[in-house]
N, C-alpha and C. Protein backbone atom coordinates (compact mmCIF):
# COMPACT_ATOMS: atom_id res chain seq x y z
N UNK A 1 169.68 100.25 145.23
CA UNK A 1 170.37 100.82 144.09
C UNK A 1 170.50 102.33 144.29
N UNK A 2 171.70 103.13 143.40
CA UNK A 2 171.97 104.00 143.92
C UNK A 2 171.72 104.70 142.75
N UNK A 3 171.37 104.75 141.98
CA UNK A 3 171.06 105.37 140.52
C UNK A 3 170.41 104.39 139.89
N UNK A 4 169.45 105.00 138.72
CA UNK A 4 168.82 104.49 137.65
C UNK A 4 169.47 104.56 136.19
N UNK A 5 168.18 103.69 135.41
CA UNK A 5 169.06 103.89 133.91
C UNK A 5 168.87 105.47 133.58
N UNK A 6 167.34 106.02 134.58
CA UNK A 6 167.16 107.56 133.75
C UNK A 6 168.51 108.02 133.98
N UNK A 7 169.13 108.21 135.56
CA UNK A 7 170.67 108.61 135.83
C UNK A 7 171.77 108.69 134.65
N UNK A 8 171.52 107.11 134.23
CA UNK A 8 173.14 106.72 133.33
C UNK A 8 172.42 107.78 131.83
N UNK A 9 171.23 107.67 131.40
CA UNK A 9 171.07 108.62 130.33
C UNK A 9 171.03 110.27 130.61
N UNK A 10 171.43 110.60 131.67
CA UNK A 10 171.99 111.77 131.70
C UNK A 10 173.31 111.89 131.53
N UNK A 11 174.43 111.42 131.32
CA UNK A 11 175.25 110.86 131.26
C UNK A 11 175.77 110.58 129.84
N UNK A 12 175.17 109.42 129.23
CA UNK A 12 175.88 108.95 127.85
C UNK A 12 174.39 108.87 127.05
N UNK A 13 174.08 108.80 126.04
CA UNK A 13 172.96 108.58 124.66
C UNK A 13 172.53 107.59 125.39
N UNK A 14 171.20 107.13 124.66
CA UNK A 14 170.48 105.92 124.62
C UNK A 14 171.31 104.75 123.36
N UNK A 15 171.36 105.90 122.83
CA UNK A 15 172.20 104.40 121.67
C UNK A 15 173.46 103.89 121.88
N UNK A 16 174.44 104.96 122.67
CA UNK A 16 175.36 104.07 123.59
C UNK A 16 175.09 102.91 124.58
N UNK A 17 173.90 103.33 125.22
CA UNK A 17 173.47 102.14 126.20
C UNK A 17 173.11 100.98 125.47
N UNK A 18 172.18 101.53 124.55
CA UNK A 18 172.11 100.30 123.79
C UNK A 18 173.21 99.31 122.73
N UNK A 19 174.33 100.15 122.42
CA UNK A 19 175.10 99.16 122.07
C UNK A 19 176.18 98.45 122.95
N UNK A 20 176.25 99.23 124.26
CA UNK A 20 177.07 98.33 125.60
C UNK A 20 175.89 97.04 125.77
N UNK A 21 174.53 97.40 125.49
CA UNK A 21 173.95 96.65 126.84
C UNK A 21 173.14 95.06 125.81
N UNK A 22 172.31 95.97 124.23
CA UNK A 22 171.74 94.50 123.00
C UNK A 22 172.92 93.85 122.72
N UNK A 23 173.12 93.05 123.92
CA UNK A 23 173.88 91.10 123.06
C UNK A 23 173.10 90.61 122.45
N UNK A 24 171.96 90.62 122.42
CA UNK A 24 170.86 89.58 121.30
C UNK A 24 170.73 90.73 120.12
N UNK A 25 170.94 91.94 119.92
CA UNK A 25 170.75 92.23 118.88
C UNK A 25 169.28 92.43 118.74
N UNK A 26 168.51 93.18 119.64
CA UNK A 26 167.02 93.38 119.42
C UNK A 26 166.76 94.35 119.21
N UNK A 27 167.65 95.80 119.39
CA UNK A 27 167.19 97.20 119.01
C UNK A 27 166.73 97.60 120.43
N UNK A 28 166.99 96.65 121.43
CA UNK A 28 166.41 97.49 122.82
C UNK A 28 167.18 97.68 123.78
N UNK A 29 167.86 98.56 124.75
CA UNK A 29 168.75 98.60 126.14
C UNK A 29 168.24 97.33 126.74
N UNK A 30 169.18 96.84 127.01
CA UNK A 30 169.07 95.38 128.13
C UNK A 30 168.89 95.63 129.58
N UNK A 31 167.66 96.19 130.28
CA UNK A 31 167.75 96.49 131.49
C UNK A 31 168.36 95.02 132.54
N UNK A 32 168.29 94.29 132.11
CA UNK A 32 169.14 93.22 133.34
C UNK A 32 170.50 93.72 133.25
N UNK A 33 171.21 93.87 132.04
CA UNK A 33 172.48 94.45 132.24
C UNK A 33 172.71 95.86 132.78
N UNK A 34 171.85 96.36 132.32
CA UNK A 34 171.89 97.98 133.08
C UNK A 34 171.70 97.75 134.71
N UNK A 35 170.87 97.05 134.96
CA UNK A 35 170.41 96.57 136.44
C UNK A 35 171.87 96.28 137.18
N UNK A 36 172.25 95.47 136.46
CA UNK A 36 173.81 94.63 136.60
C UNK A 36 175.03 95.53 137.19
N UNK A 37 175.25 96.36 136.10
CA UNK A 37 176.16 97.10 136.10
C UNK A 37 175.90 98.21 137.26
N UNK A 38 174.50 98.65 137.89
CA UNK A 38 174.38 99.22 138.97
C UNK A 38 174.36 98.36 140.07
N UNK A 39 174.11 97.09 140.10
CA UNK A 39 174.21 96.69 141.36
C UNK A 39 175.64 96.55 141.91
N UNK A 40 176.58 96.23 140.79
CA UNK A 40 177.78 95.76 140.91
C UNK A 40 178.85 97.09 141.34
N UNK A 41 178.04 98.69 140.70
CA UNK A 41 178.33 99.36 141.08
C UNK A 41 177.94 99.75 143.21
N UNK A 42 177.08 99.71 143.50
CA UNK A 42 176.06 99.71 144.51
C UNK A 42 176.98 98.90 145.54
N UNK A 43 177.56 97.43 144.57
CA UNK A 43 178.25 97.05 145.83
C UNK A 43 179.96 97.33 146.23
N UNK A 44 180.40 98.50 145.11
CA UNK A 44 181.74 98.57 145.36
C UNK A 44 181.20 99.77 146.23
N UNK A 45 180.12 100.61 146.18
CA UNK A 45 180.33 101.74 147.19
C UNK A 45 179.69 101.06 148.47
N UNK A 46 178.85 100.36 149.17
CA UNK A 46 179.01 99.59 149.82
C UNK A 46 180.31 99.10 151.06
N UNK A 47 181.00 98.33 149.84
CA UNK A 47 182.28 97.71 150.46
C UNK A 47 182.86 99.35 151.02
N UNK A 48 183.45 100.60 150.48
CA UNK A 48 183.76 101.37 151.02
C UNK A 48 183.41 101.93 152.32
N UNK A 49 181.82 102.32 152.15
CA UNK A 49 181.35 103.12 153.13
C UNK A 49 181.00 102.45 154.21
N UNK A 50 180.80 101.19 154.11
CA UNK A 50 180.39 100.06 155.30
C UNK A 50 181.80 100.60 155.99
N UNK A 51 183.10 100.85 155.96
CA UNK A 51 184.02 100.77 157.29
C UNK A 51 183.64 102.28 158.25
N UNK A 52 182.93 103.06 157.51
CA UNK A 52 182.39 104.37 157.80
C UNK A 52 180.85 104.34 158.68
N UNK A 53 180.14 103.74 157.56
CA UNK A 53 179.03 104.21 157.92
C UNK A 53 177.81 103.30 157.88
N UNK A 54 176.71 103.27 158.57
CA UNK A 54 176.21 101.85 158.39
C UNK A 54 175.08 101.49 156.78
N UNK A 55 175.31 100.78 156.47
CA UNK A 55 174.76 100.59 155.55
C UNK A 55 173.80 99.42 155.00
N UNK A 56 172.23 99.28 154.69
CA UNK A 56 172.18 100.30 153.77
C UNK A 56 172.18 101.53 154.21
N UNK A 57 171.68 102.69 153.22
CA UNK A 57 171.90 104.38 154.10
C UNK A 57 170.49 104.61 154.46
N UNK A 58 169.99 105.03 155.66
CA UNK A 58 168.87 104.83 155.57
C UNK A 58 168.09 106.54 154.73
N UNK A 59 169.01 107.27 154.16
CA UNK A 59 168.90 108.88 153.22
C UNK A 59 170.39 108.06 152.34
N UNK A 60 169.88 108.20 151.09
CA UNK A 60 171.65 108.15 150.34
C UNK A 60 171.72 109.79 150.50
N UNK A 61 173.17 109.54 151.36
CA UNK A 61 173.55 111.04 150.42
C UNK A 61 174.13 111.66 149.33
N UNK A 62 174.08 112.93 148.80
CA UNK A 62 173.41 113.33 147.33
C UNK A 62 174.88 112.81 146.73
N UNK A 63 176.22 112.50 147.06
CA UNK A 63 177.46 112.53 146.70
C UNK A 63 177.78 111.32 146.14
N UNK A 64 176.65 110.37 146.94
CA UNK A 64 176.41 108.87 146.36
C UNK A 64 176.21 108.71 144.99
N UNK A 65 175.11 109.24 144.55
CA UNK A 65 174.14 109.22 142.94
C UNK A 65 175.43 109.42 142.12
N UNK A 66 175.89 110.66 142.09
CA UNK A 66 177.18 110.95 140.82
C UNK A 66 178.58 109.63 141.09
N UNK A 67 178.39 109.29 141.89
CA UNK A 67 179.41 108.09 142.07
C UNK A 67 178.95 106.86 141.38
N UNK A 68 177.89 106.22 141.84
CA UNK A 68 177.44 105.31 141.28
C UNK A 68 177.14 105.27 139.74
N UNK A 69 176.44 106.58 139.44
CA UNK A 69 176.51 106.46 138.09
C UNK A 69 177.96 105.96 137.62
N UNK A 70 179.09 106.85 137.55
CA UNK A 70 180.41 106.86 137.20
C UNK A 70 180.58 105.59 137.22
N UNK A 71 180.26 104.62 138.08
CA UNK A 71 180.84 103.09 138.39
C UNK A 71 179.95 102.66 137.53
N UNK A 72 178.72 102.78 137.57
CA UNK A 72 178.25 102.10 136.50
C UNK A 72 178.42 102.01 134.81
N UNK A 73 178.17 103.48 134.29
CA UNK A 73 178.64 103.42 133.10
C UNK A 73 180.46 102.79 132.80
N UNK A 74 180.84 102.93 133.87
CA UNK A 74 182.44 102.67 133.57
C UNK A 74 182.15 100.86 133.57
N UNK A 75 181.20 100.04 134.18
CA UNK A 75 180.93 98.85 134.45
C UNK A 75 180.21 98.29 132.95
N UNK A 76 179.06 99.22 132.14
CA UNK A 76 178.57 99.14 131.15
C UNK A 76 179.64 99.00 130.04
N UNK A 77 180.56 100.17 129.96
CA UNK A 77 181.77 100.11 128.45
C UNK A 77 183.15 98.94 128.93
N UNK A 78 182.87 98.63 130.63
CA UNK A 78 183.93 97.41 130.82
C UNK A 78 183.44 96.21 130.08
N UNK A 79 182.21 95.64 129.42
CA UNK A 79 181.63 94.36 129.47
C UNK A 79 181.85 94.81 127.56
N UNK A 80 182.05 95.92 127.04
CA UNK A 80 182.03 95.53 125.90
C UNK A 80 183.14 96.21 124.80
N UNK A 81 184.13 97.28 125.51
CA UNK A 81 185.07 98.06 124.71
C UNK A 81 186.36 97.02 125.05
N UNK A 82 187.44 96.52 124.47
CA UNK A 82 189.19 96.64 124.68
C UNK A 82 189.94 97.69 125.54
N UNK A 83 189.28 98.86 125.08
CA UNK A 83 190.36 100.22 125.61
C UNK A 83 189.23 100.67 125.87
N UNK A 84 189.24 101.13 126.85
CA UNK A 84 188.66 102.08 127.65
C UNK A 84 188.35 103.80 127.26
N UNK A 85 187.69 104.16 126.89
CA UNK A 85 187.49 105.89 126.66
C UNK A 85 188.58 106.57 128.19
N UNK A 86 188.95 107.71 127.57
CA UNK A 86 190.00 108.27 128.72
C UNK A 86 189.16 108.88 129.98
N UNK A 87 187.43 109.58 129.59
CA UNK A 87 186.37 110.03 130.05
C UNK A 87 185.96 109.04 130.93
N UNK A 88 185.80 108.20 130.42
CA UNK A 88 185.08 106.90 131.55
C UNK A 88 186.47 106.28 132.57
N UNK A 89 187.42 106.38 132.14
CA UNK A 89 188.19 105.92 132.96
C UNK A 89 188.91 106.77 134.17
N UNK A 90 188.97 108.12 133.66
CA UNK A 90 189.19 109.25 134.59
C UNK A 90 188.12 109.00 135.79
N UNK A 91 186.81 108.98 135.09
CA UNK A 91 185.35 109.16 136.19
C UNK A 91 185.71 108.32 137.30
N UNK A 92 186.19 106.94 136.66
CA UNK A 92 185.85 105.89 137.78
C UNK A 92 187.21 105.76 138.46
N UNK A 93 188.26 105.86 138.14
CA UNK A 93 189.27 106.44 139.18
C UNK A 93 188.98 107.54 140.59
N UNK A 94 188.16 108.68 139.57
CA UNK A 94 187.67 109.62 140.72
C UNK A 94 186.78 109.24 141.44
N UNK A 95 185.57 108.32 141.16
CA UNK A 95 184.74 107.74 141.93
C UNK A 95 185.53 106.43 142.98
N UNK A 96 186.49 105.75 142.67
CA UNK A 96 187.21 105.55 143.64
C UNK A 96 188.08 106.07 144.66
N UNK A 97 188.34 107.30 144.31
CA UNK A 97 189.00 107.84 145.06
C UNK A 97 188.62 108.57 145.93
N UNK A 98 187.34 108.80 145.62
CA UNK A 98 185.98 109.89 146.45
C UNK A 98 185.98 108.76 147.61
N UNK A 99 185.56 107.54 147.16
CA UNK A 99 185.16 106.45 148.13
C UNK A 99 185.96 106.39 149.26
N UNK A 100 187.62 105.98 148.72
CA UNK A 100 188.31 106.02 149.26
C UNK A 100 188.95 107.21 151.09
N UNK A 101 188.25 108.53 150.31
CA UNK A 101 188.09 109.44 151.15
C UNK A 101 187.25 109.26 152.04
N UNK A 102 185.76 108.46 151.68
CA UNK A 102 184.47 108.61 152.33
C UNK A 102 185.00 107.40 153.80
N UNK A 103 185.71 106.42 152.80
CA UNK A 103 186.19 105.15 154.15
C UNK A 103 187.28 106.02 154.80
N UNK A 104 187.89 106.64 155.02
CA UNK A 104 188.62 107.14 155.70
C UNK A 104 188.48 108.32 156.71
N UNK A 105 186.91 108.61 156.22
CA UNK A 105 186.72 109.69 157.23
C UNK A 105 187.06 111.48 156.44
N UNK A 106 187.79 111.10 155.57
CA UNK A 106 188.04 112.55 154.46
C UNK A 106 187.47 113.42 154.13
N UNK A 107 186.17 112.58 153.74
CA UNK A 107 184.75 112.95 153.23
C UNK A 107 184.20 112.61 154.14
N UNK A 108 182.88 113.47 155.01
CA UNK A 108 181.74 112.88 155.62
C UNK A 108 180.47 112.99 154.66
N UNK A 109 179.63 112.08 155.15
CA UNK A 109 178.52 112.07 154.43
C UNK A 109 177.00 112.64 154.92
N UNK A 110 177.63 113.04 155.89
CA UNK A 110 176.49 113.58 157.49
C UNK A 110 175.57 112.17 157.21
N UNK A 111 176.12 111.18 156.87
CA UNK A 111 174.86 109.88 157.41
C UNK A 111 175.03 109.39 158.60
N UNK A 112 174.43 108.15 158.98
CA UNK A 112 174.76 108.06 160.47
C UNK A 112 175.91 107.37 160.33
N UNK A 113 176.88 107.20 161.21
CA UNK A 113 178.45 107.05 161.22
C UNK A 113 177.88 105.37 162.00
N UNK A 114 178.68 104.15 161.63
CA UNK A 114 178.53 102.70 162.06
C UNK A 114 179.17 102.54 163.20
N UNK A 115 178.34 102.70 164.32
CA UNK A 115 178.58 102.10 165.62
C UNK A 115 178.89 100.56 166.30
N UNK A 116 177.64 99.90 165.44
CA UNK A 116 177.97 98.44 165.85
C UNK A 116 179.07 97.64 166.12
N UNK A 117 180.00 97.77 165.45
CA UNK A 117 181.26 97.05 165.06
C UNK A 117 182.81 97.32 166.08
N UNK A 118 182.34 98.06 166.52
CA UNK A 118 182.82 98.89 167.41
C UNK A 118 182.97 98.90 168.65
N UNK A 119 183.84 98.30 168.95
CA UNK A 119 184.08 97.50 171.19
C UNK A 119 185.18 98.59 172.04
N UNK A 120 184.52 98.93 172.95
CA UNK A 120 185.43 100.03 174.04
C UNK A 120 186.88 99.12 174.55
N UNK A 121 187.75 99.66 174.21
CA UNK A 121 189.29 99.00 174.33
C UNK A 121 188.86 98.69 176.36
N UNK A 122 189.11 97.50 176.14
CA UNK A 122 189.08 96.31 177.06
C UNK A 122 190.69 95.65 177.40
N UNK A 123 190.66 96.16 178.37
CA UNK A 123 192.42 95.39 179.18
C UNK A 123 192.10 94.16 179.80
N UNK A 124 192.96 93.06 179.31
CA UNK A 124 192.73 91.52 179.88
C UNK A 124 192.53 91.09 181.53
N UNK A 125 191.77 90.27 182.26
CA UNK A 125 191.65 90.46 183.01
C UNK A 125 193.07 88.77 183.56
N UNK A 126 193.69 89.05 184.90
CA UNK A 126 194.80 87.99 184.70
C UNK A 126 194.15 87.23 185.83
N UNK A 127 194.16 86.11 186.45
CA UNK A 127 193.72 85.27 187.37
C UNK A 127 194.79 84.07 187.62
N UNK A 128 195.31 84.36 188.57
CA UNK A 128 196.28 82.96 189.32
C UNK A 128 195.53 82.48 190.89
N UNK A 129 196.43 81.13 190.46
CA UNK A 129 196.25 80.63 191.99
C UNK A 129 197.23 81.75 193.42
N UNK A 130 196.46 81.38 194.23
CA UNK A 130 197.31 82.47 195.48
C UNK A 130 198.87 81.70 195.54
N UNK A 131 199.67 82.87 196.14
CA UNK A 131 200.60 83.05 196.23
C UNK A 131 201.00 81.33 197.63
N UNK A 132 202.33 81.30 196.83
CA UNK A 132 202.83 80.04 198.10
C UNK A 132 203.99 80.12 199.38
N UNK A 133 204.59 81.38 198.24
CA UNK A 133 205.37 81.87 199.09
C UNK A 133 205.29 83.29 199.38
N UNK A 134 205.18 83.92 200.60
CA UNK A 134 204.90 84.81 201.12
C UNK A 134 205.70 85.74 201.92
N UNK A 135 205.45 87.07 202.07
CA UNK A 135 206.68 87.57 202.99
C UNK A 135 206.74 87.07 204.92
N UNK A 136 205.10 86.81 205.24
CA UNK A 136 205.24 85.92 206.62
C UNK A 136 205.90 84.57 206.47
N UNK A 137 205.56 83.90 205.60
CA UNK A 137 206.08 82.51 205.66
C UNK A 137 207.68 82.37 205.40
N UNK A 138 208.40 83.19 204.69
CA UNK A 138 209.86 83.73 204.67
C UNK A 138 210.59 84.27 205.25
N UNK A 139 210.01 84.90 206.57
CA UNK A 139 210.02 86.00 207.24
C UNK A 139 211.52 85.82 207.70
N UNK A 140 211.94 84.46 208.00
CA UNK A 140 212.92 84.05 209.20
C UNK A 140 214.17 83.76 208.39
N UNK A 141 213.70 83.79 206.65
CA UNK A 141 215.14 83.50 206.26
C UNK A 141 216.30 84.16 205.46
């Protein structure tokens, strides 16, 4: 995980969290949904940075945390608003678009860059049977 709930309450109130997150109506933040909404965040930056860089990170770097939050709270008010706040929806546009930079090389992350996946351009090798006709064996005609 790339952020915590302390993260998302820097961010938005506790009583916001708690009215995205009590479906039962108990008066308490639902950490499985908070959990939720970061993992789900965790795996859209993931899918990005995996064409970059290998992942997991074995250091997140610091550019990660403010992203994930953004995906998450934007993941928290997706599960329970119609319309979207213009604030949360700006964020997570920009947190896609950060990503977007990070898979492309735009952004580096000074993490280690993903080698594995990665094969040295290889030219086909061709193999025939030997030749039948030849310039000695033609020679005479």
């Amino acid at each position: 995980m790339y952020c915590a709930l302390a993260d998302i309450l820097k961010q938005i109130p506790e009583e916001v969290i708690l009215q995205l997150t009590d479906d039962a109506n108990m008066g308490v933040v639902n950490q499985e949904v908070v959990d939720e909404a970061i993992a789900n965040a965790g795996a859209v930056i993931d899918g990005y940075c995996s064409a970059r860089y290998t992942i997991p990170f074995a250091t997140v770097p610091a550019i990660i945390k403010p992203i994930a939050v953004d995906l998450a709270v934007y993941n928290l008010y997706a599960r329970r608003v119609e319309t979207m706040p213009d604030v949360r929806e700006a964020n997570q546009k920009n947190a896609i678009k950060l990503l977007g930079d990070i898979s492309k090389g735009a952004i580096r992350l000074g993490a280690e860059a993903a080698t594995a996946g990665v094969q040295p351009q290889q030219s086909p090798m061709v193999t025939s049977a030997p030749r039948i006709f030849t310039r000695d064996k033609m020679g005479g005609l």
